[in-house]
PDB file of N, CA and C in Angstrom:
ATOM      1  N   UNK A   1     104.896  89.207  93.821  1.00  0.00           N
ATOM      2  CA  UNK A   1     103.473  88.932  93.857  1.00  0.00           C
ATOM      3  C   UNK A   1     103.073  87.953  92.743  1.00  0.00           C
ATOM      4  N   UNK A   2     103.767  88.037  91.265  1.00  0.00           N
ATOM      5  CA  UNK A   2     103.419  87.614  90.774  1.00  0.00           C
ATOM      6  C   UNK A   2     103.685  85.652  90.694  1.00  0.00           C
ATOM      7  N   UNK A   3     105.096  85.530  91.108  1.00  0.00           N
ATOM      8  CA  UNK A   3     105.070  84.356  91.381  1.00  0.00           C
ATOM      9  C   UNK A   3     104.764  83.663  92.487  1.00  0.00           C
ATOM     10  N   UNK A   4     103.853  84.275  93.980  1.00  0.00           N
ATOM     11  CA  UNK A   4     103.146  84.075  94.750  1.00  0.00           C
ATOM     12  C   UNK A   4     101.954  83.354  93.890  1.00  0.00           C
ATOM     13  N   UNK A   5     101.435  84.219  93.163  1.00  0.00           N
ATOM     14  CA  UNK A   5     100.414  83.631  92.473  1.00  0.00           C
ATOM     15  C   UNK A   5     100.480  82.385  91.449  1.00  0.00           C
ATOM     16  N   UNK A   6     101.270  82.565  90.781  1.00  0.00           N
ATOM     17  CA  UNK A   6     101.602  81.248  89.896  1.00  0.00           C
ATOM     18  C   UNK A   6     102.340  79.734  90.744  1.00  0.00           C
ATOM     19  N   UNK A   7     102.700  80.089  91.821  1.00  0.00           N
ATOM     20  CA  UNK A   7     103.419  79.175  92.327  1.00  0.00           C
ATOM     21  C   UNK A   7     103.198  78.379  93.602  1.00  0.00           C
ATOM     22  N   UNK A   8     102.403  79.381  94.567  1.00  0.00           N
ATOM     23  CA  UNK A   8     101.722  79.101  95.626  1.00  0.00           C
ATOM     24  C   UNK A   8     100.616  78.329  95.512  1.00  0.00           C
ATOM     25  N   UNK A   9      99.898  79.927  95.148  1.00  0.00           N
ATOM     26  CA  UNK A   9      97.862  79.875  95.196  1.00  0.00           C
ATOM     27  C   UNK A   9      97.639  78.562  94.861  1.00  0.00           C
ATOM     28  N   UNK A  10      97.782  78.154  93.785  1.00  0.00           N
ATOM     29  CA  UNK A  10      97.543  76.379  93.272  1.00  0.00           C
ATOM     30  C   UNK A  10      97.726  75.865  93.708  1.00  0.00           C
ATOM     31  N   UNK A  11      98.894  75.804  94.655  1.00  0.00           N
ATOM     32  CA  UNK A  11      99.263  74.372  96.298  1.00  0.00           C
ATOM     33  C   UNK A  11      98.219  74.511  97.446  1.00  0.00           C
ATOM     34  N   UNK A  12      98.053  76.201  97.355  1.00  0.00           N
ATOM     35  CA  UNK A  12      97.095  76.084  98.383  1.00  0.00           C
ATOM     36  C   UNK A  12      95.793  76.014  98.456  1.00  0.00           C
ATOM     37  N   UNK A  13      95.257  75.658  97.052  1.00  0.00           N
ATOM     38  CA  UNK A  13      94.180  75.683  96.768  1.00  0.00           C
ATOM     39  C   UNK A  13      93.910  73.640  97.030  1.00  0.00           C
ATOM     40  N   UNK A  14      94.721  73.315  96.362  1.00  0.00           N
ATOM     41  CA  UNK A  14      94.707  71.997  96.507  1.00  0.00           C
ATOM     42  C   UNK A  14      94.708  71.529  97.947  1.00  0.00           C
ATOM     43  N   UNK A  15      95.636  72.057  98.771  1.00  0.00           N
ATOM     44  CA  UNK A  15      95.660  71.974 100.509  1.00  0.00           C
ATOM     45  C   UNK A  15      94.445  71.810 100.839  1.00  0.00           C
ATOM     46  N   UNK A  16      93.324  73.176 100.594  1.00  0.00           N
ATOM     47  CA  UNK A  16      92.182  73.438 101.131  1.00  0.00           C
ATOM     48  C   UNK A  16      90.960  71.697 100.413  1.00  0.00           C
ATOM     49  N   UNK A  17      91.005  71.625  99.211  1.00  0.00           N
ATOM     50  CA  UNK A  17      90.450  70.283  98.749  1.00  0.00           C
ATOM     51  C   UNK A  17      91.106  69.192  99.577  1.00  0.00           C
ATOM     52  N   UNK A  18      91.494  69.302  99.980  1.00  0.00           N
ATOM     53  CA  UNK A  18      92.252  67.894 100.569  1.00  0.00           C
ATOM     54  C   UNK A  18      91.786  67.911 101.895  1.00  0.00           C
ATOM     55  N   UNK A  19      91.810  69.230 102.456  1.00  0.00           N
ATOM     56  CA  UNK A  19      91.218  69.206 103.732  1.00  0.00           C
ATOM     57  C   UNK A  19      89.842  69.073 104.124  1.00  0.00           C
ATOM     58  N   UNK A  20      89.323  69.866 102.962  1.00  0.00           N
ATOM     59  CA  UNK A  20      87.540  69.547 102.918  1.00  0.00           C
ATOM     60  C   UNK A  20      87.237  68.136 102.593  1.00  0.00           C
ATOM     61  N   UNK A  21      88.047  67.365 101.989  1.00  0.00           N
ATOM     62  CA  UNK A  21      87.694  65.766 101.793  1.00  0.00           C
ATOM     63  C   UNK A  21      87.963  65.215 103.155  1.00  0.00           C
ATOM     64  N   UNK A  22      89.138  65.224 103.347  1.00  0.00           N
ATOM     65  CA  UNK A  22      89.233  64.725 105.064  1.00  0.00           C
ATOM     66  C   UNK A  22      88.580  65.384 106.731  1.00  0.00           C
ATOM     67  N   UNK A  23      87.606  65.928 106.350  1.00  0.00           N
ATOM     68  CA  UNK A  23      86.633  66.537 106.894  1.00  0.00           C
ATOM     69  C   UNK A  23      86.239  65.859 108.135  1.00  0.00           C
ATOM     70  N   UNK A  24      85.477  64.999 107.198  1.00  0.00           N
ATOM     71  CA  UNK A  24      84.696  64.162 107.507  1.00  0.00           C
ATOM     72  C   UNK A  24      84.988  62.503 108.127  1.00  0.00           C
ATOM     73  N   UNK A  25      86.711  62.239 106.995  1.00  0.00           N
ATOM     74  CA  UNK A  25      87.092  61.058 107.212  1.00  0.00           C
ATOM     75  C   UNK A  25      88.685  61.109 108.066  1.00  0.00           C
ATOM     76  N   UNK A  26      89.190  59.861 108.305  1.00  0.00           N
ATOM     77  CA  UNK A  26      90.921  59.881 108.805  1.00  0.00           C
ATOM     78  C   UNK A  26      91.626  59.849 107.786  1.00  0.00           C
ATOM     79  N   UNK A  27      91.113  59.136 106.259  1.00  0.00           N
ATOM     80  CA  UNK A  27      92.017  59.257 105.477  1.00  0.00           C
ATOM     81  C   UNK A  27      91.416  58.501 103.827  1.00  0.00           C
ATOM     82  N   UNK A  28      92.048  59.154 102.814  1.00  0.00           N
ATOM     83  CA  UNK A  28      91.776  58.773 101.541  1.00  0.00           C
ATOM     84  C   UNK A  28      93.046  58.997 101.038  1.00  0.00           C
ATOM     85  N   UNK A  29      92.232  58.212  99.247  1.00  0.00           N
ATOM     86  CA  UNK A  29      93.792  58.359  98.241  1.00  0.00           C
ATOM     87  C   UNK A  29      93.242  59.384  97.246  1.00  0.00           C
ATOM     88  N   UNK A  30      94.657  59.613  97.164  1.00  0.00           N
ATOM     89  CA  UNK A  30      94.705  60.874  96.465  1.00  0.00           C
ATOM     90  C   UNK A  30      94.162  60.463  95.046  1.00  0.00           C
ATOM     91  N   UNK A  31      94.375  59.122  94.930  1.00  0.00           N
ATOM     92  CA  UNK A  31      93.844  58.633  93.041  1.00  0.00           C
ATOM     93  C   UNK A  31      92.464  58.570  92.972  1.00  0.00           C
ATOM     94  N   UNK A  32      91.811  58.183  93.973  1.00  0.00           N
ATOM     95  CA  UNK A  32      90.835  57.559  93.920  1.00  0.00           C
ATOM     96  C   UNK A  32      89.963  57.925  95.432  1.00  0.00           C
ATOM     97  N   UNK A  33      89.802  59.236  95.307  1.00  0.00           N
ATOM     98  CA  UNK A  33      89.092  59.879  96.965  1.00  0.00           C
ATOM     99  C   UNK A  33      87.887  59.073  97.441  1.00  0.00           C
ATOM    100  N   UNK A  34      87.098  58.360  96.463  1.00  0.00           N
ATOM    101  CA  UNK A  34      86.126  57.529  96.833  1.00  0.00           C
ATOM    102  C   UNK A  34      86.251  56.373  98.254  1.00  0.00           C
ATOM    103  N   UNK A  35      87.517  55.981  97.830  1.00  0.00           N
ATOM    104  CA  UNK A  35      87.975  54.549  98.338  1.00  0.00           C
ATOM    105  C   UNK A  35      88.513  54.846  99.767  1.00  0.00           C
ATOM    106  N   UNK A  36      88.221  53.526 100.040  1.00  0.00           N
ATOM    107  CA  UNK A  36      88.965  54.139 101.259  1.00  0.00           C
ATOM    108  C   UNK A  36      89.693  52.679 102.250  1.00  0.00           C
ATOM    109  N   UNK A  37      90.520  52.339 102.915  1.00  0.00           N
ATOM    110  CA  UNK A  37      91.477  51.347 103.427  1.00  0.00           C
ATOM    111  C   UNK A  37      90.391  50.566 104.423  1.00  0.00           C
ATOM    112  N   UNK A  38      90.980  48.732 104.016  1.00  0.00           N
ATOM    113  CA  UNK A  38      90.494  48.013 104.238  1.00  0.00           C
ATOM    114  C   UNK A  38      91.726  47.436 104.537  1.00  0.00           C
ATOM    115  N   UNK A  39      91.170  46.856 106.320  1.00  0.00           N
ATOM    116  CA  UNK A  39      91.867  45.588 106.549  1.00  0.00           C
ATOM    117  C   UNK A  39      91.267  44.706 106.715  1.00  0.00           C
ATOM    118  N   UNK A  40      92.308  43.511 106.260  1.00  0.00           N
ATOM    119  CA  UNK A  40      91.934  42.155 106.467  1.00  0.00           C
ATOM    120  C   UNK A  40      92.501  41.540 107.762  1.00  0.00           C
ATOM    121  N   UNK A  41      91.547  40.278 107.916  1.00  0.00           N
ATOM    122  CA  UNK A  41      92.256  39.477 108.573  1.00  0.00           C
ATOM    123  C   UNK A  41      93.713  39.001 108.162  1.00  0.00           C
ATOM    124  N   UNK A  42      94.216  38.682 106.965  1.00  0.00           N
ATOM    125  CA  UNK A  42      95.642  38.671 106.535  1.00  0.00           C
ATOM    126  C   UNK A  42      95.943  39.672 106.268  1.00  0.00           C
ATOM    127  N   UNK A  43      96.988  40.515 107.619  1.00  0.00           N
ATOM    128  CA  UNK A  43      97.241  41.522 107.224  1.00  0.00           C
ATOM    129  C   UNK A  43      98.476  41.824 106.963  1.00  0.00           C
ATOM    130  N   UNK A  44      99.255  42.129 105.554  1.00  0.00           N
ATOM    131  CA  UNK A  44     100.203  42.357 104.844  1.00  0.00           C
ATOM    132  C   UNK A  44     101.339  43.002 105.680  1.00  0.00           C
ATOM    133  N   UNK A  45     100.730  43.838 106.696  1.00  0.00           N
ATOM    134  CA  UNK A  45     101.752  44.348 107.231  1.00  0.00           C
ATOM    135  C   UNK A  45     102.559  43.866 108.317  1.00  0.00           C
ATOM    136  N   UNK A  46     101.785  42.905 108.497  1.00  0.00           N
ATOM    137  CA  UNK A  46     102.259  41.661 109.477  1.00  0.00           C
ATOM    138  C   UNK A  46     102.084  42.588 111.201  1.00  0.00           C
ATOM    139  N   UNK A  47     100.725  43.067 110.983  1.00  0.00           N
ATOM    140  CA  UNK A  47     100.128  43.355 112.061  1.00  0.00           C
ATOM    141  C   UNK A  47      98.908  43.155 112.665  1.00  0.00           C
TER     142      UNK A  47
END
């Protein structure tokens, strides 16, 4: 139990933030949840 708690709970707490941010959207960064992907007309990925 006890390393359930120290080892888990905190991954899954973070899971649940990650999911409540992408709620709403398809996708963000993890550095910087504000931001969010832009394409250009030159697109890098050569797509």
């Amino acid at each position: 139990m006890e390393k359930l708690q120290q080892e888990h709970l905190p991954k899954l707490q973070s899971y649940e933030e990650q999911e409540a941010i992408l709620a709403y959207r398809s996708s963000y960064s993890k550095t910087d949840p504000d931001a969010t992907f832009m394409r250009t007309k030159e697109d890098h990925l050569g797509k």
